[in-house]
N, C-alpha and C. Protein backbone atom coordinates (compact mmCIF):
# COMPACT_ATOMS: atom_id res chain seq x y z
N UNK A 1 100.08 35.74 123.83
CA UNK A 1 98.94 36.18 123.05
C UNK A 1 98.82 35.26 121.83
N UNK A 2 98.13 34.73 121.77
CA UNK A 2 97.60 33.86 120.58
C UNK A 2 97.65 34.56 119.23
N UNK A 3 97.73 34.09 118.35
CA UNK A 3 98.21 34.55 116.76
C UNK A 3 96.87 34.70 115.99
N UNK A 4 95.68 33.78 116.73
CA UNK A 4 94.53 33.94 115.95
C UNK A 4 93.76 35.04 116.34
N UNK A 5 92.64 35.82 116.68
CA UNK A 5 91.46 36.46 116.37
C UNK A 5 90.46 36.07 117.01
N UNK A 6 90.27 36.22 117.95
CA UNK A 6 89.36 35.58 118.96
C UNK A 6 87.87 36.13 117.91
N UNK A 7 87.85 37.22 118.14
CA UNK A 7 86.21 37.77 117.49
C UNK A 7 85.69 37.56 115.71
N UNK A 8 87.25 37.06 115.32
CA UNK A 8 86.68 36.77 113.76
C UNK A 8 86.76 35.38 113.56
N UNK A 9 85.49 34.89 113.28
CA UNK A 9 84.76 33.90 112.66
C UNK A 9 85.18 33.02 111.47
N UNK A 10 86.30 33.90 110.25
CA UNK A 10 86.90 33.72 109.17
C UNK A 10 87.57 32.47 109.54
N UNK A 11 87.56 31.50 108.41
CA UNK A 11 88.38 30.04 108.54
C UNK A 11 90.07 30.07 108.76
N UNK A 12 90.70 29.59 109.01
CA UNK A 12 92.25 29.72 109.80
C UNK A 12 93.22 28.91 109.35
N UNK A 13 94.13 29.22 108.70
CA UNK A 13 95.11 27.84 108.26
C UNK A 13 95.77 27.73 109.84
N UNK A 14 96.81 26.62 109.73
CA UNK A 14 97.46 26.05 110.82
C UNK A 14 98.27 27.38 111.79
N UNK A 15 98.83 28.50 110.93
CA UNK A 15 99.73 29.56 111.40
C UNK A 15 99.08 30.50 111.91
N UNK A 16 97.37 30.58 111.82
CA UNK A 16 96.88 31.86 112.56
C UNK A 16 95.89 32.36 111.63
N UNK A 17 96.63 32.34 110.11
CA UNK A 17 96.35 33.35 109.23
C UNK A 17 95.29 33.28 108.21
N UNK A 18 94.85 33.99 107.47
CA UNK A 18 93.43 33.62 106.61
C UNK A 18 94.41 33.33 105.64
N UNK A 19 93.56 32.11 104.59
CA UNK A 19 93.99 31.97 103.31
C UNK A 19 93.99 33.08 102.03
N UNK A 20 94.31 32.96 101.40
CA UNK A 20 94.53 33.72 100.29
C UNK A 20 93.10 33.34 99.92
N UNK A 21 92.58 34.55 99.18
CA UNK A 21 91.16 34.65 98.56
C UNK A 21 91.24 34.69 97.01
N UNK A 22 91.44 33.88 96.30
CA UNK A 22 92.10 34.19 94.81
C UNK A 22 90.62 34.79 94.65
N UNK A 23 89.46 34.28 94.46
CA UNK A 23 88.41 34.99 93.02
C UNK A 23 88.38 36.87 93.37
N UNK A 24 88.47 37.40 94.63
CA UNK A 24 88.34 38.69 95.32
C UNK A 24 89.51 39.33 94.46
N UNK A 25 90.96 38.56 94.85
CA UNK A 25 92.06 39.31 94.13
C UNK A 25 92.36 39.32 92.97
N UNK A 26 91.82 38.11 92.09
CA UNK A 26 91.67 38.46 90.42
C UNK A 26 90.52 39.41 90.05
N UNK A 27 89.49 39.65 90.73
CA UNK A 27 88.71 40.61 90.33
C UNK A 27 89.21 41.78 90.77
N UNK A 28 89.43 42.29 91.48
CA UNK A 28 90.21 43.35 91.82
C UNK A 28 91.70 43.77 90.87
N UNK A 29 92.27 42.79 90.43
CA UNK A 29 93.51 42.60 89.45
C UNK A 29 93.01 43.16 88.08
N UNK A 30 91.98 42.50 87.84
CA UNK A 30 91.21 42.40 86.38
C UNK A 30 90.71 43.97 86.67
N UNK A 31 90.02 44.81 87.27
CA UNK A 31 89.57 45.76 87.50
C UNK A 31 90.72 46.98 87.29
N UNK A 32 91.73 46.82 88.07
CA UNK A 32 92.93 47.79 87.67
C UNK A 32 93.42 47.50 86.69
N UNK A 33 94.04 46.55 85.90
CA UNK A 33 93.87 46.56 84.59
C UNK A 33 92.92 47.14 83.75
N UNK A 34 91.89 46.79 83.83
CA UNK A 34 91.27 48.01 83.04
C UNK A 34 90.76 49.25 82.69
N UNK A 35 91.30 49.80 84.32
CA UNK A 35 91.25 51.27 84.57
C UNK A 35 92.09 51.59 83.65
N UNK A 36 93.57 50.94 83.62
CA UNK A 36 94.47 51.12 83.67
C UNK A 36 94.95 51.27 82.08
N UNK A 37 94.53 50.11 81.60
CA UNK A 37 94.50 50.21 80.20
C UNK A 37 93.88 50.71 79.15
N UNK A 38 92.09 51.46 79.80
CA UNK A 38 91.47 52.23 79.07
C UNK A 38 90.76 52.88 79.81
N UNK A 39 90.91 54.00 80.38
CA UNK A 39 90.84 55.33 81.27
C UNK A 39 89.08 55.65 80.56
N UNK A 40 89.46 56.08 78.88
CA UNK A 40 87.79 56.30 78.64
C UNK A 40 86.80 55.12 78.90
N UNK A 41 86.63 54.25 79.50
CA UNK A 41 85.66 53.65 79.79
C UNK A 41 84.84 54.17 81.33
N UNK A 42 85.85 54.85 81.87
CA UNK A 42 85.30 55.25 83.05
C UNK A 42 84.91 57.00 83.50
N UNK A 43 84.50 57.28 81.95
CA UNK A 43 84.04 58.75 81.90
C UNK A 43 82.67 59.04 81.70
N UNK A 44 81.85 59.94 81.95
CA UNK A 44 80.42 60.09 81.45
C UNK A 44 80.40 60.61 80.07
N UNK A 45 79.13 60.66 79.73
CA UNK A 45 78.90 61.35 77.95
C UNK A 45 79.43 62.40 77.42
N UNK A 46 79.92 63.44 79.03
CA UNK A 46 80.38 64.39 78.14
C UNK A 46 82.16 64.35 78.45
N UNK A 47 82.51 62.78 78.53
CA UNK A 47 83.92 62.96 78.48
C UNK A 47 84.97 63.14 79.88
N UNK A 48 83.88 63.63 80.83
CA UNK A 48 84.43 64.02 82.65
C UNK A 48 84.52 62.30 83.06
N UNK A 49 85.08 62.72 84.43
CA UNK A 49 85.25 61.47 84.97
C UNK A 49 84.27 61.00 86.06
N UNK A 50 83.32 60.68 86.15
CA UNK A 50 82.27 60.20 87.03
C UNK A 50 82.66 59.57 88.17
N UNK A 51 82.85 60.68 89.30
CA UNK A 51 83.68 60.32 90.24
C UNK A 51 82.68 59.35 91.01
N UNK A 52 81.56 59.29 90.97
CA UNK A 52 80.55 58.58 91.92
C UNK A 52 80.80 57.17 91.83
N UNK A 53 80.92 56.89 90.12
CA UNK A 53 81.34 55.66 89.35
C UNK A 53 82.57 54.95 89.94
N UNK A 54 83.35 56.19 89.62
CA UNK A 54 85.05 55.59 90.16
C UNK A 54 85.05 54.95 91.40
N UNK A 55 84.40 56.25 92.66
CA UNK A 55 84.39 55.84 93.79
C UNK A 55 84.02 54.38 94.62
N UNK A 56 82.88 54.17 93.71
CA UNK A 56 82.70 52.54 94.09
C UNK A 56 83.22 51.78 93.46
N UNK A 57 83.58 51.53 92.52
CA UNK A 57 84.70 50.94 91.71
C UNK A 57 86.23 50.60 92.36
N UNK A 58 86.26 51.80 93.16
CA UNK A 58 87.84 51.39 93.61
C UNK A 58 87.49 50.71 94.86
N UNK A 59 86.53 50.74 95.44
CA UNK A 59 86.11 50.51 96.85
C UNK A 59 86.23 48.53 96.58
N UNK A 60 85.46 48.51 95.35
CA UNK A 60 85.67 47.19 95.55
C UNK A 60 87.01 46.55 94.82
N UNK A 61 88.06 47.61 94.10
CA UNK A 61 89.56 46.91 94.10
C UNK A 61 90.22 46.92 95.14
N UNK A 62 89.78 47.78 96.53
CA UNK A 62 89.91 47.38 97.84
C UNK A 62 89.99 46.49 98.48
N UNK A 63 88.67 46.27 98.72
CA UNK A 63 87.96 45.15 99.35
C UNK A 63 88.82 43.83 98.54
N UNK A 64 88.55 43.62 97.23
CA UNK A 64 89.40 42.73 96.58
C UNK A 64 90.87 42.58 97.04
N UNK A 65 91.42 43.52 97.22
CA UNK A 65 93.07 43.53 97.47
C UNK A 65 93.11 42.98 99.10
N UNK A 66 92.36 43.79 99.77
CA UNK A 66 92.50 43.45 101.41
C UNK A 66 92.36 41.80 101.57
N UNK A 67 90.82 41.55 101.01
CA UNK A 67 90.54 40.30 101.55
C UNK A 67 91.19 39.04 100.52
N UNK A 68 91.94 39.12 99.17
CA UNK A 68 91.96 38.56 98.62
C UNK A 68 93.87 38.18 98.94
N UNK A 69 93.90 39.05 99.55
CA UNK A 69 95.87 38.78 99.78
C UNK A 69 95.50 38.24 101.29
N UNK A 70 94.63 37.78 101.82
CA UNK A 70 94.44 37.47 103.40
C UNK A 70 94.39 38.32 104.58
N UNK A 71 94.30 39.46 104.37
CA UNK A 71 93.97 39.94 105.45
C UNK A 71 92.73 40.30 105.75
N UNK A 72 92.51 40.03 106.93
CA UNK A 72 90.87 40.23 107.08
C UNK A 72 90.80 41.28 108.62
N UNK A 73 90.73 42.49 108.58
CA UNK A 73 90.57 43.34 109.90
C UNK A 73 90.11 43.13 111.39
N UNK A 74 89.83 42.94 112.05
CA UNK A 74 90.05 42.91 113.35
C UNK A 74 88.46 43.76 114.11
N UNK A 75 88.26 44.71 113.36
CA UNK A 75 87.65 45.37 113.72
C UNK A 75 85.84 45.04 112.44
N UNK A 76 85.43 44.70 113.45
CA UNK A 76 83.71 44.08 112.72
C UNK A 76 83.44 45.50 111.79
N UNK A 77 83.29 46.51 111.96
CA UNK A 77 82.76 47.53 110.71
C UNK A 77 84.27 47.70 108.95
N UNK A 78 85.09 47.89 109.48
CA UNK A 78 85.82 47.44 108.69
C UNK A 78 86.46 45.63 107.98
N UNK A 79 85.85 44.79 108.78
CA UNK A 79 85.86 43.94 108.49
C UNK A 79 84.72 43.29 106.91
N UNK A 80 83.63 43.99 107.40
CA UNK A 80 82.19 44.55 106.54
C UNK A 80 82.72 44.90 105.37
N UNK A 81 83.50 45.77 105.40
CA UNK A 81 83.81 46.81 104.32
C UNK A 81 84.95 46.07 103.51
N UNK A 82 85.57 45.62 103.69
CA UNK A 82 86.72 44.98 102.74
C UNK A 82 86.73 43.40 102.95
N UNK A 83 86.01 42.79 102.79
CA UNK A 83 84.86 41.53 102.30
C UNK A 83 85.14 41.04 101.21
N UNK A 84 85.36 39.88 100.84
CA UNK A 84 84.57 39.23 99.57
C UNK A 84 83.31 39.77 99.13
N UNK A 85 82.30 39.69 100.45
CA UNK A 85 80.80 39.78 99.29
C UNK A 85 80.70 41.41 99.00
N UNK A 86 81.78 42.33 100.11
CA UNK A 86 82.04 43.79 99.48
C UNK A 86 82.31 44.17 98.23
N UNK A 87 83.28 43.37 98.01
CA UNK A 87 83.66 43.58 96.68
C UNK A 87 83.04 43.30 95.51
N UNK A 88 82.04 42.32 95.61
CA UNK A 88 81.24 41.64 94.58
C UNK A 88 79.99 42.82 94.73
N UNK A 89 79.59 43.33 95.86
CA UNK A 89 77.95 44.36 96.22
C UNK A 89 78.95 45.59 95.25
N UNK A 90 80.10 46.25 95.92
CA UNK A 90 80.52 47.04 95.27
C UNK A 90 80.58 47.24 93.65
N UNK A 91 81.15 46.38 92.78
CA UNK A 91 81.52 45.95 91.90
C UNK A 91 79.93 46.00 91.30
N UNK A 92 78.57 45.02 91.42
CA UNK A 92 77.34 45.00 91.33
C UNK A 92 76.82 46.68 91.08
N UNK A 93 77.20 47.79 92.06
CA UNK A 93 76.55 48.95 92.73
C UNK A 93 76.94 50.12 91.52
N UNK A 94 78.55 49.53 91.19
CA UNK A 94 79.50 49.89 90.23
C UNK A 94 78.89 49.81 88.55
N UNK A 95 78.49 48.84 88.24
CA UNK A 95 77.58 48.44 87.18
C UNK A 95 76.54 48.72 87.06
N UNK A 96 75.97 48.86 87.74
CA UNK A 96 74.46 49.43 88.13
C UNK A 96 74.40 51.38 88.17
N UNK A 97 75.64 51.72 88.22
CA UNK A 97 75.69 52.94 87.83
C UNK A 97 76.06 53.30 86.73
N UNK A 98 77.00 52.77 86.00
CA UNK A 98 77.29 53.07 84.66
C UNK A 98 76.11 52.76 83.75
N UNK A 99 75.82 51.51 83.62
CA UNK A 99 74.43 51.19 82.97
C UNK A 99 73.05 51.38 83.09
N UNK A 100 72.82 51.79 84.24
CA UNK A 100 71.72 51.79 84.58
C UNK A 100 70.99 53.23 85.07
N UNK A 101 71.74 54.79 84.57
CA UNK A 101 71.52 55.58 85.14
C UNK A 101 70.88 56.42 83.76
């Protein structure tokens, strides 16, 4: 059985494997850090935690972590979902709710 991925398209070093995605996993890095280091930034006006906010927020320290340490899924709908450009739409969707609501 071959080491590569017949159905994914993703570029291949010599061993099989996807490269490391640095900009996905420093944004994702940079993101838990700042959950991490200041919790009230990710609350609404009256102080609760805006889970809608969070929820996409972590989706794209996901996506960041999956695709940015090299792994890329196997399976085309989850492949979608933990993405580079996931993480960046997420992250976008993420901002667009805090500011824009």
């Amino acid at each position: 059985m071959p080491a590569a991925m017949p159905e994914n398209n993703a570029p291949l070093d010599g061993k099989g494997k996807a490269p490391v995605a640095m900009l996905p996993l420093l944004t994702a890095c940079v993101i838990v850090a700042a959950v991490t280091a200041y919790p009230p930034a990710f609350t609404d006006a009256q102080g609760k935690v805006d889970h809608g906010f969070l929820t996409i927020l972590m989706w794209s320290v996901t996506a960041g972590l999956v695709r940015g340490v090299g792994f890329i899924p196997r399976n085309k709908i989850l492949r979608m979902c933990f993405s580079a450009p996931a993480c960046y739409a997420a992250l976008a969707l993420a901002a667009a709710l805090k500011f824009y609501r």
